[in-house]
C-alpha atoms as a PDB file:
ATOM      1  CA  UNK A   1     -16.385 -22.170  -0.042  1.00  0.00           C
ATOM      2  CA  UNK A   2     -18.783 -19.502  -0.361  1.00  0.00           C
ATOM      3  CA  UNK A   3     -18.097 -15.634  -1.179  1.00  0.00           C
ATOM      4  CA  UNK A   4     -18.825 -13.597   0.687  1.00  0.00           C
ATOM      5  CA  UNK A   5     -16.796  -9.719  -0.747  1.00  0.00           C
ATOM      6  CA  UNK A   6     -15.437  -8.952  -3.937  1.00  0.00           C
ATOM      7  CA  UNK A   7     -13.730  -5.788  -4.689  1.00  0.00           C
ATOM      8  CA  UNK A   8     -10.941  -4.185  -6.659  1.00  0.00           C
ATOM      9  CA  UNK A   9      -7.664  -5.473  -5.190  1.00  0.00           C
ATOM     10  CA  UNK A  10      -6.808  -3.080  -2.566  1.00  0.00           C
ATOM     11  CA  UNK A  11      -3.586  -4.044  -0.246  1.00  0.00           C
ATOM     12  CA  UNK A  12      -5.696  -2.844   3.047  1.00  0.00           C
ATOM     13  CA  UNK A  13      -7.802  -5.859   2.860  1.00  0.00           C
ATOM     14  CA  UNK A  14      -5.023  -8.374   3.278  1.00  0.00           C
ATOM     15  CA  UNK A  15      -2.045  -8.781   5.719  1.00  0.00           C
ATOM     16  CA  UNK A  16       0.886  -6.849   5.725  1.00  0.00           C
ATOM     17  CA  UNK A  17       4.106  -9.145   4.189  1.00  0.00           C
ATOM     18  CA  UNK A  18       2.085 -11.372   2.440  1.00  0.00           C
ATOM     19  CA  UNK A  19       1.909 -12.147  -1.206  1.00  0.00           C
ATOM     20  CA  UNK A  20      -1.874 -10.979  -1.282  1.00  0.00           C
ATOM     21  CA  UNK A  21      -0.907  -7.670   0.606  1.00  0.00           C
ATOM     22  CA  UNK A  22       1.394  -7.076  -2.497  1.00  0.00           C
ATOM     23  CA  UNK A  23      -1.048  -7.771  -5.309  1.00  0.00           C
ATOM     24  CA  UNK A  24       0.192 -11.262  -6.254  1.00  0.00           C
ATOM     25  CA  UNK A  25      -2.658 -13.604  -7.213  1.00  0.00           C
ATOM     26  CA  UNK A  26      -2.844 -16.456  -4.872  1.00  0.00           C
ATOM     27  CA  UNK A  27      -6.257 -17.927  -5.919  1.00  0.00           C
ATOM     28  CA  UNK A  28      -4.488 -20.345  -7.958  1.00  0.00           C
ATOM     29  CA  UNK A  29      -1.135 -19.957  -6.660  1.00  0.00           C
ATOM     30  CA  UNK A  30       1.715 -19.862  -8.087  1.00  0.00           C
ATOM     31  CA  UNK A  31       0.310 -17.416 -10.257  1.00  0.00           C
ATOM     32  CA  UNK A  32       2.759 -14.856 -12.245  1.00  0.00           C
ATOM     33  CA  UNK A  33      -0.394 -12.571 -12.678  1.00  0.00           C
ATOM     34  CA  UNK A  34      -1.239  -9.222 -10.574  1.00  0.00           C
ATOM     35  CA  UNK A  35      -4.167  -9.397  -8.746  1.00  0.00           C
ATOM     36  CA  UNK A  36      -7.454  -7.611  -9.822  1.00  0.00           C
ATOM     37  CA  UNK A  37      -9.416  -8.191  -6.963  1.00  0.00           C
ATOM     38  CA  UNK A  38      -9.543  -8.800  -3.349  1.00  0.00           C
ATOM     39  CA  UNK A  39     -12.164 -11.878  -2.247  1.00  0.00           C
ATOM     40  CA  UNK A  40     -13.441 -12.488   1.014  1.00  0.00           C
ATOM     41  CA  UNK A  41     -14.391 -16.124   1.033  1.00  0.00           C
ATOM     42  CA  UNK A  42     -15.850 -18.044   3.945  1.00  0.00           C
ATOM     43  CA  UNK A  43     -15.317 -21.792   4.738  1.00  0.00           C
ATOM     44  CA  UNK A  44     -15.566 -24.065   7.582  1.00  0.00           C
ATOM     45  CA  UNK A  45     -12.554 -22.489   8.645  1.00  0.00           C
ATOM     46  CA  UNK A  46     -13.762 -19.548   8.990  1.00  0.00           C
ATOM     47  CA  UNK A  47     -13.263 -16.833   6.437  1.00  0.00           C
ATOM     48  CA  UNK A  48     -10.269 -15.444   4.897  1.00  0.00           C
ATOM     49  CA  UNK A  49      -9.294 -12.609   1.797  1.00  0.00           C
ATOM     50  CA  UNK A  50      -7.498 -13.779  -1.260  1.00  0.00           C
ATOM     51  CA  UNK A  51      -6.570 -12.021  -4.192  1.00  0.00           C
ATOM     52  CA  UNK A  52      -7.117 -12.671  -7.815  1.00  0.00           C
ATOM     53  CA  UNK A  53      -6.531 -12.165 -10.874  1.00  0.00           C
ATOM     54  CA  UNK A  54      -8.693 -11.251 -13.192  1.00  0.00           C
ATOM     55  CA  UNK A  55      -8.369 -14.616 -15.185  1.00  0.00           C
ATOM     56  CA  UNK A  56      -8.796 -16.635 -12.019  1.00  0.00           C
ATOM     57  CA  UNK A  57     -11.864 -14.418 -11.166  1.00  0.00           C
ATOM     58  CA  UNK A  58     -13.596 -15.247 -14.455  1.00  0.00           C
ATOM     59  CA  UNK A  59     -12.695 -18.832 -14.367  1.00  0.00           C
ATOM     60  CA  UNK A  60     -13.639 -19.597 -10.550  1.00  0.00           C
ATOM     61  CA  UNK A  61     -17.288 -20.815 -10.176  1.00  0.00           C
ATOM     62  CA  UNK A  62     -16.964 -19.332  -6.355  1.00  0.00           C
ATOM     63  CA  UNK A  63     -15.962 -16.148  -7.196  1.00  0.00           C
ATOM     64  CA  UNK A  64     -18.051 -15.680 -10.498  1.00  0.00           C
ATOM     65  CA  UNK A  65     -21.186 -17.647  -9.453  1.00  0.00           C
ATOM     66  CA  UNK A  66     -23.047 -16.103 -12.369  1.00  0.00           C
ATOM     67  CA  UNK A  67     -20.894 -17.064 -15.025  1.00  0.00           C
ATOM     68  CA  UNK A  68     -21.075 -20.722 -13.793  1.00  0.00           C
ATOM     69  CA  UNK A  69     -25.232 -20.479 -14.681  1.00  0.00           C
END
């Protein structure tokens, strides 16, 4: 997994009805925190936006590569 966006959750950047799209965390889902950011990560799959909180954020090597050095 590789990021590839991270900005200050914003519902436009996810899919309408989902639990991203209404500022639920699901980085590390179930999650009972709001989401702080909205993360574009790319994977074989292809890539995809999540949303995180800001504890998940901190704590995820992918989407805090600098605090992992």
């Amino acid at each position: 997994m590789e990021l590839r966006k991270k900005h200050p959750w914003a519902a436009d950047h996810h899919r309408i009805g989902t639990a991203s799209a209404r500022g639920e965390c699901t980085w590390a889902a179930p999650c009972a925190r709001p989401a702080a950011w909205s993360v574009l990560v790319g994977s074989a799959g292809g890539d995809s936006w999540w949303a995180a909180c800001a504890a998940h954020a901190t704590a995820s090597a992918v989407l805090s590569p600098d605090a992992a050095n």
